[in-house]
Protein backbone atom coordinates (compact mmCIF):
# COMPACT_ATOMS: atom_id res chain seq x y z
CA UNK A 1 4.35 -18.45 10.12
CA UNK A 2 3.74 -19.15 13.74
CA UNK A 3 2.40 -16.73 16.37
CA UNK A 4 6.01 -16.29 17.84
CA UNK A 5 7.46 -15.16 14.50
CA UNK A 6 4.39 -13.04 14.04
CA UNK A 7 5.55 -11.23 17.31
CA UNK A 8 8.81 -10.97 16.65
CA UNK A 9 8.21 -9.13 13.56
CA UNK A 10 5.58 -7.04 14.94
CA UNK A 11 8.25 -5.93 17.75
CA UNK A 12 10.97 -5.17 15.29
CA UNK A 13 8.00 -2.86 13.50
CA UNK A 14 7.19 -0.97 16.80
CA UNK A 15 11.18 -0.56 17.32
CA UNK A 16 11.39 0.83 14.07
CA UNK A 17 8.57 3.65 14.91
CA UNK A 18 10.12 3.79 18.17
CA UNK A 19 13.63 4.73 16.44
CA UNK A 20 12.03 7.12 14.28
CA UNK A 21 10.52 9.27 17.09
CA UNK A 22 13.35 9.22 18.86
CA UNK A 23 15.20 10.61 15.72
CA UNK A 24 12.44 13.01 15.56
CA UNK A 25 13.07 14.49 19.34
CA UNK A 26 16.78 14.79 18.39
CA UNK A 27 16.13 16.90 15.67
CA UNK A 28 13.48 19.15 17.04
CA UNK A 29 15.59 19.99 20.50
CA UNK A 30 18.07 21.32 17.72
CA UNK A 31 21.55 21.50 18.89
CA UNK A 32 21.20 20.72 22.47
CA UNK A 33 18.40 18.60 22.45
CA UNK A 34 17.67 17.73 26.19
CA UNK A 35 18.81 14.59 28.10
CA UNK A 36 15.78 12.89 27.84
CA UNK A 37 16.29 12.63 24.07
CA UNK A 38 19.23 10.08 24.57
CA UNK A 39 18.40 8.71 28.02
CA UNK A 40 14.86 7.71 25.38
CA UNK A 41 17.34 6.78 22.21
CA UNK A 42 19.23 4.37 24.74
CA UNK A 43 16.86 2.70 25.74
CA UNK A 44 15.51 1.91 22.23
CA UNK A 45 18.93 0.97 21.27
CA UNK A 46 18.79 -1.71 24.38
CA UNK A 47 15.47 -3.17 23.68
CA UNK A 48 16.76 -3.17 19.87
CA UNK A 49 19.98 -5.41 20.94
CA UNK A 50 17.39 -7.84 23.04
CA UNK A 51 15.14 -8.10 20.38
CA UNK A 52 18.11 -9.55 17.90
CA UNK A 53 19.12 -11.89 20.46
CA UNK A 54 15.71 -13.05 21.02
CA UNK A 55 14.60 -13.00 16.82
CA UNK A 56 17.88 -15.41 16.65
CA UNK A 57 16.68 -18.14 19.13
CA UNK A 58 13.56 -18.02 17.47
CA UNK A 59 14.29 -18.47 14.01
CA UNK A 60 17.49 -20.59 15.19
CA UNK A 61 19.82 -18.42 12.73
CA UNK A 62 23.31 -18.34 14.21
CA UNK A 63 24.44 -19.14 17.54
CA UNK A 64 23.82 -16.27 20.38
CA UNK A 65 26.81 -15.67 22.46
CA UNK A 66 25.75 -16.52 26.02
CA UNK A 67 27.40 -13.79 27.72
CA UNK A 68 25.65 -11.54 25.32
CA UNK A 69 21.97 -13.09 25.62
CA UNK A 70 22.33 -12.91 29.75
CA UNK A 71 23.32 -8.90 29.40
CA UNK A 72 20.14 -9.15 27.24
CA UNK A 73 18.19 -10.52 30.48
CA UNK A 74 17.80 -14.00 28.02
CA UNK A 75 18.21 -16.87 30.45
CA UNK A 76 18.98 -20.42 29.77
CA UNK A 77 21.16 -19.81 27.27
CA UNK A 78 24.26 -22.49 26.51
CA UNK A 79 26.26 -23.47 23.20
């Protein structure tokens, strides 16, 4: 496996943790956790949605939308 696939899976691993924590804060603000909790969830969901787009050009599975890899901040992108 090559150093970039190493990565990728290694990033996918930390988003997973990262998920998990941010389930965590949800559940101990109770009810009304505070805004921090999703402004923190969004931002793992964002990085999550890059990190597919990216783990796709690297292993070459699929084609990744253009439009979809530039919101992703992916440049260079064409079909």
């Amino acid at each position: 496996m090559s150093a970039l696939l190493r990565a990728v899976d290694v990033l996918n691993d930390r988003l997973i943790a990262a998920a998990s924590i941010g389930d965590a804060f949800d559940l101990a603000g109770g009810e009304t956790p505070p805004a921090w909790v999703h402004v923190y969830q969004s931002q793992v969901e964002a990085i999550r949605e890059a990190s597919e787009s990216l783990e796709t050009l690297v292993r070459g599975i699929g084609v990744v939308d253009p439009d979809k890899a530039k919101r992703s901040g992916i440049e260079g992108v064409e079909l």
